[in-house]
PDB file of N, CA and C in Angstrom:
ATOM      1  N   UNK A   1     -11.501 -72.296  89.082  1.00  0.00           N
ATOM      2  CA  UNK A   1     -11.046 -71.571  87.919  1.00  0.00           C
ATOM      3  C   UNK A   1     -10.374 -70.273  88.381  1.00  0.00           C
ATOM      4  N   UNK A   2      -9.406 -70.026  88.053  1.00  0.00           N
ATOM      5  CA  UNK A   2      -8.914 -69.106  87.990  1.00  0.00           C
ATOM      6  C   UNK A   2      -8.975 -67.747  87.135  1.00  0.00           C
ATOM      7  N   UNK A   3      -9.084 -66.381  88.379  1.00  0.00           N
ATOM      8  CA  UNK A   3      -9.112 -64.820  87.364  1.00  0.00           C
ATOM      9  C   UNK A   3      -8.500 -64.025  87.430  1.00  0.00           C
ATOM     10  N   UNK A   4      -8.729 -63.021  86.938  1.00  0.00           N
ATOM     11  CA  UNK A   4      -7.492 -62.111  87.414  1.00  0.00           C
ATOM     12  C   UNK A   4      -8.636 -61.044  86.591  1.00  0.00           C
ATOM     13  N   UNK A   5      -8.518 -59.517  87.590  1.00  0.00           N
ATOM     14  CA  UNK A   5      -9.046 -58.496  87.370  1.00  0.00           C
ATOM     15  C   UNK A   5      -8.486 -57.787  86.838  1.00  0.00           C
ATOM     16  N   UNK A   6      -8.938 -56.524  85.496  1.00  0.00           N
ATOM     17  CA  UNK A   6      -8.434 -55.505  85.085  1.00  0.00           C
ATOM     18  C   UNK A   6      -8.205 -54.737  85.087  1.00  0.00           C
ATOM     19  N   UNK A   7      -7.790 -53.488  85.018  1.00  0.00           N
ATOM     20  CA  UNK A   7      -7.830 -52.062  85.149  1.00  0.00           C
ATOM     21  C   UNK A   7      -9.546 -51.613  85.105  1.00  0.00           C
ATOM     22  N   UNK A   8      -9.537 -50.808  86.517  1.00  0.00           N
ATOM     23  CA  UNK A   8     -10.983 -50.421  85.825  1.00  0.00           C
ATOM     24  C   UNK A   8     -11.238 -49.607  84.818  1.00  0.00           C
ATOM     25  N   UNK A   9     -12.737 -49.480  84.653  1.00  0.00           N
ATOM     26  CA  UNK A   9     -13.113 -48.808  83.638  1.00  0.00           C
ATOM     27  C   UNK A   9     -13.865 -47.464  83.755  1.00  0.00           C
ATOM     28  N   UNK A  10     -13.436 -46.274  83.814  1.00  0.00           N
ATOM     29  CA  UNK A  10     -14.510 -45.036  84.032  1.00  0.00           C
ATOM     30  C   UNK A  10     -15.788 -45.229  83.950  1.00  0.00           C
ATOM     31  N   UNK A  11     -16.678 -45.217  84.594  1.00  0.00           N
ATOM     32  CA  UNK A  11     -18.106 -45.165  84.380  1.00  0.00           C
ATOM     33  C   UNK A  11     -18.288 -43.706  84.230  1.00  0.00           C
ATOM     34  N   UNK A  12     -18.260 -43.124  83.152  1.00  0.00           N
ATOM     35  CA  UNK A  12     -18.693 -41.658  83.256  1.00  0.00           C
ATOM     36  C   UNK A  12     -19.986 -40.994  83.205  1.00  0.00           C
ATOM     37  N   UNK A  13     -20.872 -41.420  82.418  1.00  0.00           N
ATOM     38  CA  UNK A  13     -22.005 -41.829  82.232  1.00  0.00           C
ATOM     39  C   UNK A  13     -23.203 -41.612  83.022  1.00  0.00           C
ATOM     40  N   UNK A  14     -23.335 -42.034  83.907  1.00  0.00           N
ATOM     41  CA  UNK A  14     -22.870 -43.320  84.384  1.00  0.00           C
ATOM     42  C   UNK A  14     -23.488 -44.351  84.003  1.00  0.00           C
ATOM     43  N   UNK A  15     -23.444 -45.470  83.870  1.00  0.00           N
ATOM     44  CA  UNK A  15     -24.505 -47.140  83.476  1.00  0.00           C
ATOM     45  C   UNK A  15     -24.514 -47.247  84.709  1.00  0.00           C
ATOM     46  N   UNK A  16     -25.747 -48.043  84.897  1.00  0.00           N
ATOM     47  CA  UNK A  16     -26.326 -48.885  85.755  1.00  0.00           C
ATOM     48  C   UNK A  16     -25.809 -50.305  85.034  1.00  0.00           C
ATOM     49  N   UNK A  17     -26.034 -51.282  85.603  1.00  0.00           N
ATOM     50  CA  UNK A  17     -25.655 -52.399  85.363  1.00  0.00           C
ATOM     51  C   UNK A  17     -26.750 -53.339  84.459  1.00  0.00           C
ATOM     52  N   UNK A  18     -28.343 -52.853  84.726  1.00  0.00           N
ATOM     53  CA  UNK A  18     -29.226 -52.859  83.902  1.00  0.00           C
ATOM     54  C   UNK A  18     -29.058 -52.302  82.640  1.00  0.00           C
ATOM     55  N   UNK A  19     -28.901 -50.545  82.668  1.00  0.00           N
ATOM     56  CA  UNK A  19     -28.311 -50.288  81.386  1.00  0.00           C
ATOM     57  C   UNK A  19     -27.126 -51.035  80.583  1.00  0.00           C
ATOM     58  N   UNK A  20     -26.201 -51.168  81.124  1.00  0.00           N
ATOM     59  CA  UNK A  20     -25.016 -51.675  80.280  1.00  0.00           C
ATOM     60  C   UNK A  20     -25.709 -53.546  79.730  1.00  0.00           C
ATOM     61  N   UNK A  21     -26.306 -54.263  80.623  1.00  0.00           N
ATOM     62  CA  UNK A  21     -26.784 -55.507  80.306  1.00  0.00           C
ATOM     63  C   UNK A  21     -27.609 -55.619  78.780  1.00  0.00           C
ATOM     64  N   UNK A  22     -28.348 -54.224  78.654  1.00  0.00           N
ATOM     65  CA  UNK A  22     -29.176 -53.915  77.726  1.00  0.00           C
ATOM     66  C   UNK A  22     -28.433 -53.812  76.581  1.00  0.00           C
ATOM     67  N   UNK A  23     -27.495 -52.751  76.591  1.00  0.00           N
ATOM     68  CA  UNK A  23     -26.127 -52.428  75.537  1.00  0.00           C
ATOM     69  C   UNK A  23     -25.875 -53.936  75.321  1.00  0.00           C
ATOM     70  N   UNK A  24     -25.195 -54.653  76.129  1.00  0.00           N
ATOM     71  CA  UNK A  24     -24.659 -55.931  75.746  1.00  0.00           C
ATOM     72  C   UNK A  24     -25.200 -56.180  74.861  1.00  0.00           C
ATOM     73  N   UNK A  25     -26.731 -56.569  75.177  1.00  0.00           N
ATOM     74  CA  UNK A  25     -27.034 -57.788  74.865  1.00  0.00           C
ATOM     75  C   UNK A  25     -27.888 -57.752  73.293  1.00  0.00           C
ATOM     76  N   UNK A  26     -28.084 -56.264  72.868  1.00  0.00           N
ATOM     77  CA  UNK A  26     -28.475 -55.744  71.972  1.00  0.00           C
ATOM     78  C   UNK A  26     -27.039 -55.186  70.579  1.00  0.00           C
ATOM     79  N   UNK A  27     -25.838 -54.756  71.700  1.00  0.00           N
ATOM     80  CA  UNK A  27     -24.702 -54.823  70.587  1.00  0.00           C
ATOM     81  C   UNK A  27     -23.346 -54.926  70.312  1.00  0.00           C
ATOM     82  N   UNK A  28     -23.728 -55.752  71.422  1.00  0.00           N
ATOM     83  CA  UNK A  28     -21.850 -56.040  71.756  1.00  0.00           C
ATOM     84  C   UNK A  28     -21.472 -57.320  70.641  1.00  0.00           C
ATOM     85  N   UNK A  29     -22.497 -58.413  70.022  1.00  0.00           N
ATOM     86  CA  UNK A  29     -22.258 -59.177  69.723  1.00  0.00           C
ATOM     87  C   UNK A  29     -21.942 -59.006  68.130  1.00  0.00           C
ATOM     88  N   UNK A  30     -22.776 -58.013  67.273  1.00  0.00           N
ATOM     89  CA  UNK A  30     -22.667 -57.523  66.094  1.00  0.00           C
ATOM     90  C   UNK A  30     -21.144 -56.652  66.163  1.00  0.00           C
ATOM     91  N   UNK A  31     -20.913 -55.607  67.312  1.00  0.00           N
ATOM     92  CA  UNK A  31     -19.444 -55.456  67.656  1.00  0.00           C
ATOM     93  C   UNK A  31     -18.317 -56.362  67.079  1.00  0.00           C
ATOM     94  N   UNK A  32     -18.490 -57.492  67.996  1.00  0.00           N
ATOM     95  CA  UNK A  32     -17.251 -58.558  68.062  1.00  0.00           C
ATOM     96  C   UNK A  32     -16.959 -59.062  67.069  1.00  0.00           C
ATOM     97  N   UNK A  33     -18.078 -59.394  66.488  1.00  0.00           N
ATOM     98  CA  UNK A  33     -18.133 -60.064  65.048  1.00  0.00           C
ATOM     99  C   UNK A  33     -18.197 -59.519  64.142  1.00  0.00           C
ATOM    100  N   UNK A  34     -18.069 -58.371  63.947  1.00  0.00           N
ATOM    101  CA  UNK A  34     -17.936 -57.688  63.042  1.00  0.00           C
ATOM    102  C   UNK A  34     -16.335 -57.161  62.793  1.00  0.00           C
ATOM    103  N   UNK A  35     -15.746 -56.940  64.169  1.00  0.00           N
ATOM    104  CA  UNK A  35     -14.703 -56.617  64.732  1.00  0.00           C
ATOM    105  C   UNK A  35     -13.574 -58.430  64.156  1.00  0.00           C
ATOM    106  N   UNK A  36     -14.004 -59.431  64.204  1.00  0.00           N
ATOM    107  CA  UNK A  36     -13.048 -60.404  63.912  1.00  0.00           C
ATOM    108  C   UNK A  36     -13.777 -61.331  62.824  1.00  0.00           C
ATOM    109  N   UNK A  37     -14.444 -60.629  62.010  1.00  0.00           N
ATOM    110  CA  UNK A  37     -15.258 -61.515  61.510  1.00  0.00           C
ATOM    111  C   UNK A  37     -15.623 -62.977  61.613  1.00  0.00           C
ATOM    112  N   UNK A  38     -16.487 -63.013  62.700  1.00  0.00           N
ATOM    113  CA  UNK A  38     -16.618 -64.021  63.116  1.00  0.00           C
ATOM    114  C   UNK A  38     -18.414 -64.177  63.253  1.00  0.00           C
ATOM    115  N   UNK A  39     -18.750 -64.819  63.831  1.00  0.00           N
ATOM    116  CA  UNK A  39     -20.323 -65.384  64.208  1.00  0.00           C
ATOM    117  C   UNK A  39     -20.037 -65.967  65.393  1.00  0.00           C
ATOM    118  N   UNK A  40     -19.666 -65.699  66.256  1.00  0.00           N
ATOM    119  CA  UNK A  40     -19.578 -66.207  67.653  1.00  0.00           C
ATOM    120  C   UNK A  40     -21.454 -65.948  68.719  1.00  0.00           C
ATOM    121  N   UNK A  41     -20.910 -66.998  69.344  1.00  0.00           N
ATOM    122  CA  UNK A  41     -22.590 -66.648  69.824  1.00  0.00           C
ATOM    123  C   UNK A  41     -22.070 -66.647  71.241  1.00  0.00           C
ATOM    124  N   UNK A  42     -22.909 -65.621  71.862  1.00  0.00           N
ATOM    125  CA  UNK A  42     -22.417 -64.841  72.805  1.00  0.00           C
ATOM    126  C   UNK A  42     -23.906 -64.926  73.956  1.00  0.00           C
ATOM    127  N   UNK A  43     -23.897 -65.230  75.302  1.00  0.00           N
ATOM    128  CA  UNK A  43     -24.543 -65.452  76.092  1.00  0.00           C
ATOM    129  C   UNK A  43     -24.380 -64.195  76.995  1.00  0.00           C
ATOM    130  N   UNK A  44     -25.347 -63.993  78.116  1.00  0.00           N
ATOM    131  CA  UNK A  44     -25.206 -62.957  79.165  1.00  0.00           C
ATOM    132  C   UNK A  44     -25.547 -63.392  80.085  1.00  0.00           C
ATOM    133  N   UNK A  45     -25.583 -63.485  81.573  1.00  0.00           N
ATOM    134  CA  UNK A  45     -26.321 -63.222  82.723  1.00  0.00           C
ATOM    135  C   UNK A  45     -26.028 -62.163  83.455  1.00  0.00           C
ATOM    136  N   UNK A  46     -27.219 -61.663  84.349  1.00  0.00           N
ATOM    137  CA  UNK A  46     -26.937 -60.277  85.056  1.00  0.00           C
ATOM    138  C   UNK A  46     -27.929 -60.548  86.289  1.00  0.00           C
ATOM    139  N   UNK A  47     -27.208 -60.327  87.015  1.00  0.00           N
ATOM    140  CA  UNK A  47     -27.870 -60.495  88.230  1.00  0.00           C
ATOM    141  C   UNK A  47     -27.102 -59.144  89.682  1.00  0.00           C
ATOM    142  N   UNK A  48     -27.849 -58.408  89.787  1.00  0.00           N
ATOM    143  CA  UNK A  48     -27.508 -56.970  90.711  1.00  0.00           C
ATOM    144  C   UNK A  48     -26.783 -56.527  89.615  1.00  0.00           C
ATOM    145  N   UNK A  49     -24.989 -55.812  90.357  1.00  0.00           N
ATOM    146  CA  UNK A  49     -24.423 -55.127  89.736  1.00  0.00           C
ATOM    147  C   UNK A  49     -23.404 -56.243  88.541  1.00  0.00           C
ATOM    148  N   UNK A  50     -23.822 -57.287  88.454  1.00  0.00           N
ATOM    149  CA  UNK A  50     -22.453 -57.833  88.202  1.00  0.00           C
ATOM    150  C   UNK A  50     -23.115 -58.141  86.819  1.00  0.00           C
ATOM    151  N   UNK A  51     -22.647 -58.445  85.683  1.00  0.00           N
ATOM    152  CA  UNK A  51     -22.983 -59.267  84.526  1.00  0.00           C
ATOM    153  C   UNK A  51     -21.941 -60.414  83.791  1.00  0.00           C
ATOM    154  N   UNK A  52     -22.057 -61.131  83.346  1.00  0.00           N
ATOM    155  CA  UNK A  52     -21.140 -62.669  82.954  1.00  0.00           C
ATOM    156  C   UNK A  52     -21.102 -62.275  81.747  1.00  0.00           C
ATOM    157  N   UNK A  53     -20.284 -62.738  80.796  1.00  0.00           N
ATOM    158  CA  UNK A  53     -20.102 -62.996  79.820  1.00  0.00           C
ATOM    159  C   UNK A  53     -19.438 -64.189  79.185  1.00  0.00           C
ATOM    160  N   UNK A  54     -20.197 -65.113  78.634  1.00  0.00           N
ATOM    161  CA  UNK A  54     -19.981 -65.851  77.922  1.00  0.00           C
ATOM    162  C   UNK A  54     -19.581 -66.633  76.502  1.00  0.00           C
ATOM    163  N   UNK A  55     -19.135 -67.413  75.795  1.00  0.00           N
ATOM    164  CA  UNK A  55     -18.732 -67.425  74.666  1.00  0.00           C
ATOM    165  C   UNK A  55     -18.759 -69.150  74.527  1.00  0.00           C
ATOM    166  N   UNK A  56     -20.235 -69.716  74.596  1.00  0.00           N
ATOM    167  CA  UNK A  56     -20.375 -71.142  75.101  1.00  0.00           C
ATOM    168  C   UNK A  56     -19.721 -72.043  73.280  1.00  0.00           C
ATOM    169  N   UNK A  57     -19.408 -71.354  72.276  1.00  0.00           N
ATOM    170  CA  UNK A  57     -18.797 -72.260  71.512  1.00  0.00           C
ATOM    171  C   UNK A  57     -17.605 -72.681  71.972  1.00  0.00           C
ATOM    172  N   UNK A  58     -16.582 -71.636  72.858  1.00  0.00           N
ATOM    173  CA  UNK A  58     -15.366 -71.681  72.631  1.00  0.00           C
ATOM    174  C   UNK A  58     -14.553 -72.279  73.970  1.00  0.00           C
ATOM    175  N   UNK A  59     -15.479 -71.654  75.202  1.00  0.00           N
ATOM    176  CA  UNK A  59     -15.301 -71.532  76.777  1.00  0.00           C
ATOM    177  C   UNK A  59     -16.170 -72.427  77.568  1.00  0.00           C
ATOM    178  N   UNK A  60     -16.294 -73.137  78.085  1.00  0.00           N
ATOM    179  CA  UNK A  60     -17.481 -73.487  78.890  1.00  0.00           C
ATOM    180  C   UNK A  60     -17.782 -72.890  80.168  1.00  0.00           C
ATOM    181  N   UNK A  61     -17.530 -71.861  80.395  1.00  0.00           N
ATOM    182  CA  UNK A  61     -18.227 -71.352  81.894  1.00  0.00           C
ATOM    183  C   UNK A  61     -18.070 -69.799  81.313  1.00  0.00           C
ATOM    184  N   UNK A  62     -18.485 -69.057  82.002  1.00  0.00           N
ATOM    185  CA  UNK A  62     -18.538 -67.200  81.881  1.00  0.00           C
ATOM    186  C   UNK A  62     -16.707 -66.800  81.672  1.00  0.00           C
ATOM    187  N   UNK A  63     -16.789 -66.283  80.717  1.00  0.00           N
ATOM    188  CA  UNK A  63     -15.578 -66.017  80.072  1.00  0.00           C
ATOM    189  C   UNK A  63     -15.078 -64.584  81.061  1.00  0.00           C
ATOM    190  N   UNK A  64     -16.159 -63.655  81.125  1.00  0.00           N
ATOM    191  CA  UNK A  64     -15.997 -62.308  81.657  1.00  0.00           C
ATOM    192  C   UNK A  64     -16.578 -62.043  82.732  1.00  0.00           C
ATOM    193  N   UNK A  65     -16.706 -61.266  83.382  1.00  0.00           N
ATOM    194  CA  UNK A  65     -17.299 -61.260  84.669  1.00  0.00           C
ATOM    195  C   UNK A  65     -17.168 -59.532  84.089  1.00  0.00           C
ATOM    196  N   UNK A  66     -18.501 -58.442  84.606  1.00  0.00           N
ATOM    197  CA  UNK A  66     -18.058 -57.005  84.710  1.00  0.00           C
ATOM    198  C   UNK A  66     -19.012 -56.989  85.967  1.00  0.00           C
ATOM    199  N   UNK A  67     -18.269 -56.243  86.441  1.00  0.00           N
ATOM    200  CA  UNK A  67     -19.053 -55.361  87.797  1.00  0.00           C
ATOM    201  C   UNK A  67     -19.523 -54.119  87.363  1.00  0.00           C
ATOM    202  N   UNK A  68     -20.163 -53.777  87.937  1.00  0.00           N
ATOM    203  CA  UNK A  68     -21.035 -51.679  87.642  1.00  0.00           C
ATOM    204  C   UNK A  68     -21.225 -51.624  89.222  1.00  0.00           C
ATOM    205  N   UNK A  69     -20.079 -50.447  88.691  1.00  0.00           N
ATOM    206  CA  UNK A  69     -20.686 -49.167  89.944  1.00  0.00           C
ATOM    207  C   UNK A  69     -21.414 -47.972  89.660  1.00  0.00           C
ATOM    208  N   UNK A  70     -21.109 -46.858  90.236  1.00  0.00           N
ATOM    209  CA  UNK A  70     -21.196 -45.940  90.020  1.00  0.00           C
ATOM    210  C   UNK A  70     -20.316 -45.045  89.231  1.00  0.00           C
ATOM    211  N   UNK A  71     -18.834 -45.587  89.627  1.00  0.00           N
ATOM    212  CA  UNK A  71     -17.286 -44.622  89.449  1.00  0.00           C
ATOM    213  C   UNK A  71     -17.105 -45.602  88.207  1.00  0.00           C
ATOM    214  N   UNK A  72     -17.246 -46.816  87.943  1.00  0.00           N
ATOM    215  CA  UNK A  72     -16.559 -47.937  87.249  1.00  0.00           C
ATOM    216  C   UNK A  72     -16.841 -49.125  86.763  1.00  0.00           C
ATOM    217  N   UNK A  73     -16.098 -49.777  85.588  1.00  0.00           N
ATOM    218  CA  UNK A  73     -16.682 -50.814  85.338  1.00  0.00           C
ATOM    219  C   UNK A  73     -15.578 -52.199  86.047  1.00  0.00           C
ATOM    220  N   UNK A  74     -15.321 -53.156  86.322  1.00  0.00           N
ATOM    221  CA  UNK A  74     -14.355 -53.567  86.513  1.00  0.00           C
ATOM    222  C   UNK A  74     -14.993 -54.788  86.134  1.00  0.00           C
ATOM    223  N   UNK A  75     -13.459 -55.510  85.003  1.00  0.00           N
ATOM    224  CA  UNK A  75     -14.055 -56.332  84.290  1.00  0.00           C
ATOM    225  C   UNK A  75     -12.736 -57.773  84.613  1.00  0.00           C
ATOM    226  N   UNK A  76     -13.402 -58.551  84.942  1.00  0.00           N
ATOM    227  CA  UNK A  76     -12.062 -59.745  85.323  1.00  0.00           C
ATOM    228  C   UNK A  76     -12.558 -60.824  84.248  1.00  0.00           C
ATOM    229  N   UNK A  77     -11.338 -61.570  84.201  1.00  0.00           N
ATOM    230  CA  UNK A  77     -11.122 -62.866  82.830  1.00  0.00           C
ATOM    231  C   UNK A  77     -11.247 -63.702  83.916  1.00  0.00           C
ATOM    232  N   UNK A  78     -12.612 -64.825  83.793  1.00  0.00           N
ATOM    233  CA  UNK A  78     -12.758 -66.377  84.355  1.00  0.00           C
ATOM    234  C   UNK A  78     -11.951 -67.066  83.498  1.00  0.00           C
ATOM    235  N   UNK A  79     -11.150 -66.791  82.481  1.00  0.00           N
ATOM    236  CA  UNK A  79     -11.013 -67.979  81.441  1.00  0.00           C
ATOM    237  C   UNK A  79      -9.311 -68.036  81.048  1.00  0.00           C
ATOM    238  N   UNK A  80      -8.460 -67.558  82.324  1.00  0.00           N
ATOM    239  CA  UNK A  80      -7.486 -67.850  81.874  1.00  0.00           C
ATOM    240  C   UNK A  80      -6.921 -69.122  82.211  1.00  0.00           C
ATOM    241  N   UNK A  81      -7.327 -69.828  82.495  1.00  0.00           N
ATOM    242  CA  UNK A  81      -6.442 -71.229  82.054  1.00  0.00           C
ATOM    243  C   UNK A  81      -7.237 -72.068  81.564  1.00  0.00           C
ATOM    244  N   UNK A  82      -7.729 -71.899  80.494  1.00  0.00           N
ATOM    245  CA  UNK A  82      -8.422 -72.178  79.479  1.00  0.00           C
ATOM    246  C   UNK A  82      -7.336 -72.778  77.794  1.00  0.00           C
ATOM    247  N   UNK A  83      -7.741 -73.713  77.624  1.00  0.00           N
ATOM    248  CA  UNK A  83      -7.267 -73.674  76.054  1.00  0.00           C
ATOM    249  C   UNK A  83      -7.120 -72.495  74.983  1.00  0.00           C
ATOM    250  N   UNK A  84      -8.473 -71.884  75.235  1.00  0.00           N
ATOM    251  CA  UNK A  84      -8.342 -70.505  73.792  1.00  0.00           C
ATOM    252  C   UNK A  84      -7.995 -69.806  74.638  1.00  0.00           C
ATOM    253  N   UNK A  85      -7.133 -69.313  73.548  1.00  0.00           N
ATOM    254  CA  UNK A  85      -6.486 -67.916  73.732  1.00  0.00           C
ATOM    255  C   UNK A  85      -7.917 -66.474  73.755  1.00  0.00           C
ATOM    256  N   UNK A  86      -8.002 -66.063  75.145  1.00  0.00           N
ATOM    257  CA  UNK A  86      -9.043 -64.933  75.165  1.00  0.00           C
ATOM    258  C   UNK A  86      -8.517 -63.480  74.512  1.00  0.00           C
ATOM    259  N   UNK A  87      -7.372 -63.376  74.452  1.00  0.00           N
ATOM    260  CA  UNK A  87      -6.947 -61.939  74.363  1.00  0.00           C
ATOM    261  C   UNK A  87      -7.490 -61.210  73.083  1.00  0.00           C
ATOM    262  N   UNK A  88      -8.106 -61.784  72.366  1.00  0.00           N
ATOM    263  CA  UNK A  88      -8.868 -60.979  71.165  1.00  0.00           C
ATOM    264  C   UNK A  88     -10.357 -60.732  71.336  1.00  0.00           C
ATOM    265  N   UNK A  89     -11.172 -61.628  72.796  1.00  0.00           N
ATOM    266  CA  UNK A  89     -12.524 -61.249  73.492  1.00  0.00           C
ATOM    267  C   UNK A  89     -11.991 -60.154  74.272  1.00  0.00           C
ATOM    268  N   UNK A  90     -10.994 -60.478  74.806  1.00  0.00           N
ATOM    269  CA  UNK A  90     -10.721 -59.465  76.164  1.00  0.00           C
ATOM    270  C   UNK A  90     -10.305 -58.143  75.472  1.00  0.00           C
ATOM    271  N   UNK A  91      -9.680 -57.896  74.483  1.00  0.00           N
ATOM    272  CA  UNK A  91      -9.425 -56.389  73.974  1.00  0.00           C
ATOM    273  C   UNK A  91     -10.283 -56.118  73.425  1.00  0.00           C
ATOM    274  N   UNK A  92     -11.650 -56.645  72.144  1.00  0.00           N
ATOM    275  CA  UNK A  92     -12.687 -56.143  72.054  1.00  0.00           C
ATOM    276  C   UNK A  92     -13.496 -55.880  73.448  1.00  0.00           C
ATOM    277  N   UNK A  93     -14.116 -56.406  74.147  1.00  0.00           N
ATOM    278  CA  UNK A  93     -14.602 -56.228  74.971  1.00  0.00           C
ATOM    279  C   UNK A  93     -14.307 -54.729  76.379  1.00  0.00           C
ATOM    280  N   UNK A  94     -12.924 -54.793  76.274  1.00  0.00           N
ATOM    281  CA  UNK A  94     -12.645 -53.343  76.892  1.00  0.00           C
ATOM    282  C   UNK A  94     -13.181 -52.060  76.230  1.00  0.00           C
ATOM    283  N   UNK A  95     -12.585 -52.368  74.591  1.00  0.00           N
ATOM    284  CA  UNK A  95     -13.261 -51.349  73.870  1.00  0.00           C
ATOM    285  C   UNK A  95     -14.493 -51.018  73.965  1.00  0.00           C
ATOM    286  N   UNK A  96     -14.931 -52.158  73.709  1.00  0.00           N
ATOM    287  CA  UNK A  96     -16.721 -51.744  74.079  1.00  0.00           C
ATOM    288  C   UNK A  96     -17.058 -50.862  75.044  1.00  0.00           C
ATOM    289  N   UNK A  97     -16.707 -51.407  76.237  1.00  0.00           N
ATOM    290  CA  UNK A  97     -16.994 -50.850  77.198  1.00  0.00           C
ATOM    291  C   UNK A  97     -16.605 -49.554  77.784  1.00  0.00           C
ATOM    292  N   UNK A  98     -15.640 -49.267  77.079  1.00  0.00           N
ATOM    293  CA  UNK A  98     -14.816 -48.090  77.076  1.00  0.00           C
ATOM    294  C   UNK A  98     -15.842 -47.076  76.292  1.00  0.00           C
ATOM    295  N   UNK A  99     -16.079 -47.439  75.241  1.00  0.00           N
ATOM    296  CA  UNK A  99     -17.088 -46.413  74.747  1.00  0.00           C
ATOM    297  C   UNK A  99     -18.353 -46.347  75.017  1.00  0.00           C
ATOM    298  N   UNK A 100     -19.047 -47.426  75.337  1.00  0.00           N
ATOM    299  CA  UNK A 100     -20.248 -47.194  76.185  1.00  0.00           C
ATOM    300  C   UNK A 100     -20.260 -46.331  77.763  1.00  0.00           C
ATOM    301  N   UNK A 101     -19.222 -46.531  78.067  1.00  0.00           N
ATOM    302  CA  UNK A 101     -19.232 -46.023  79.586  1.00  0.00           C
ATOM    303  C   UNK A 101     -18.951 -44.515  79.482  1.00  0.00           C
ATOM    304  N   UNK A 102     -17.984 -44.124  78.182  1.00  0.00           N
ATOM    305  CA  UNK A 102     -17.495 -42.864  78.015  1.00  0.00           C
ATOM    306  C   UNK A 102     -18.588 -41.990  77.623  1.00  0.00           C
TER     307      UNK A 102
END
């Protein structure tokens, strides 16, 4: 599968990768869906610095990938050659993170 990485993201904050997993997984999903009115059901794994993001109605494997550092978040798309169009996960999802990290 093919990805491609994004601009990073300021960690100003800073998150730990534990912290931000927590954020996720508590309100990123009321976010999104609220954000496209939708009900999408939204998966996580986190393991060290890295966390997955998933979207198992739409994608079948981890849609997102974010890394945590210290300086940054850096967030790459697993899902571009995929059927759905991601670009409405992938711009909510910056946002998010943009304001959590800020």
């Amino acid at each position: 599968m093919e990805t491609y990485t994004m601009e990073p993201i300021k960690n100003v904050k800073p998150l730990s990768a534990e912290q931000l997993f927590d954020i996720l997984k508590k309100e990123f999903a009321e976010f999104i869906n609220t954000k496209l009115d939708s009900s999408l059901t939204i998966e996580y794994a986190h393991v060290a610095d890295i966390i997955n993001i998933s979207f198992p109605e739409v994608i079948d494997n981890a849609a997102f990938t974010v890394t945590v550092t210290e300086d940054d978040l850096v967030v790459s798309n697993n899902a571009i050659d995929v059927e759905y169009n991601t670009e409405l996960l992938e711009e909510n999802l910056i946002e998010f993170l943009t304001v959590q990290a800020g």
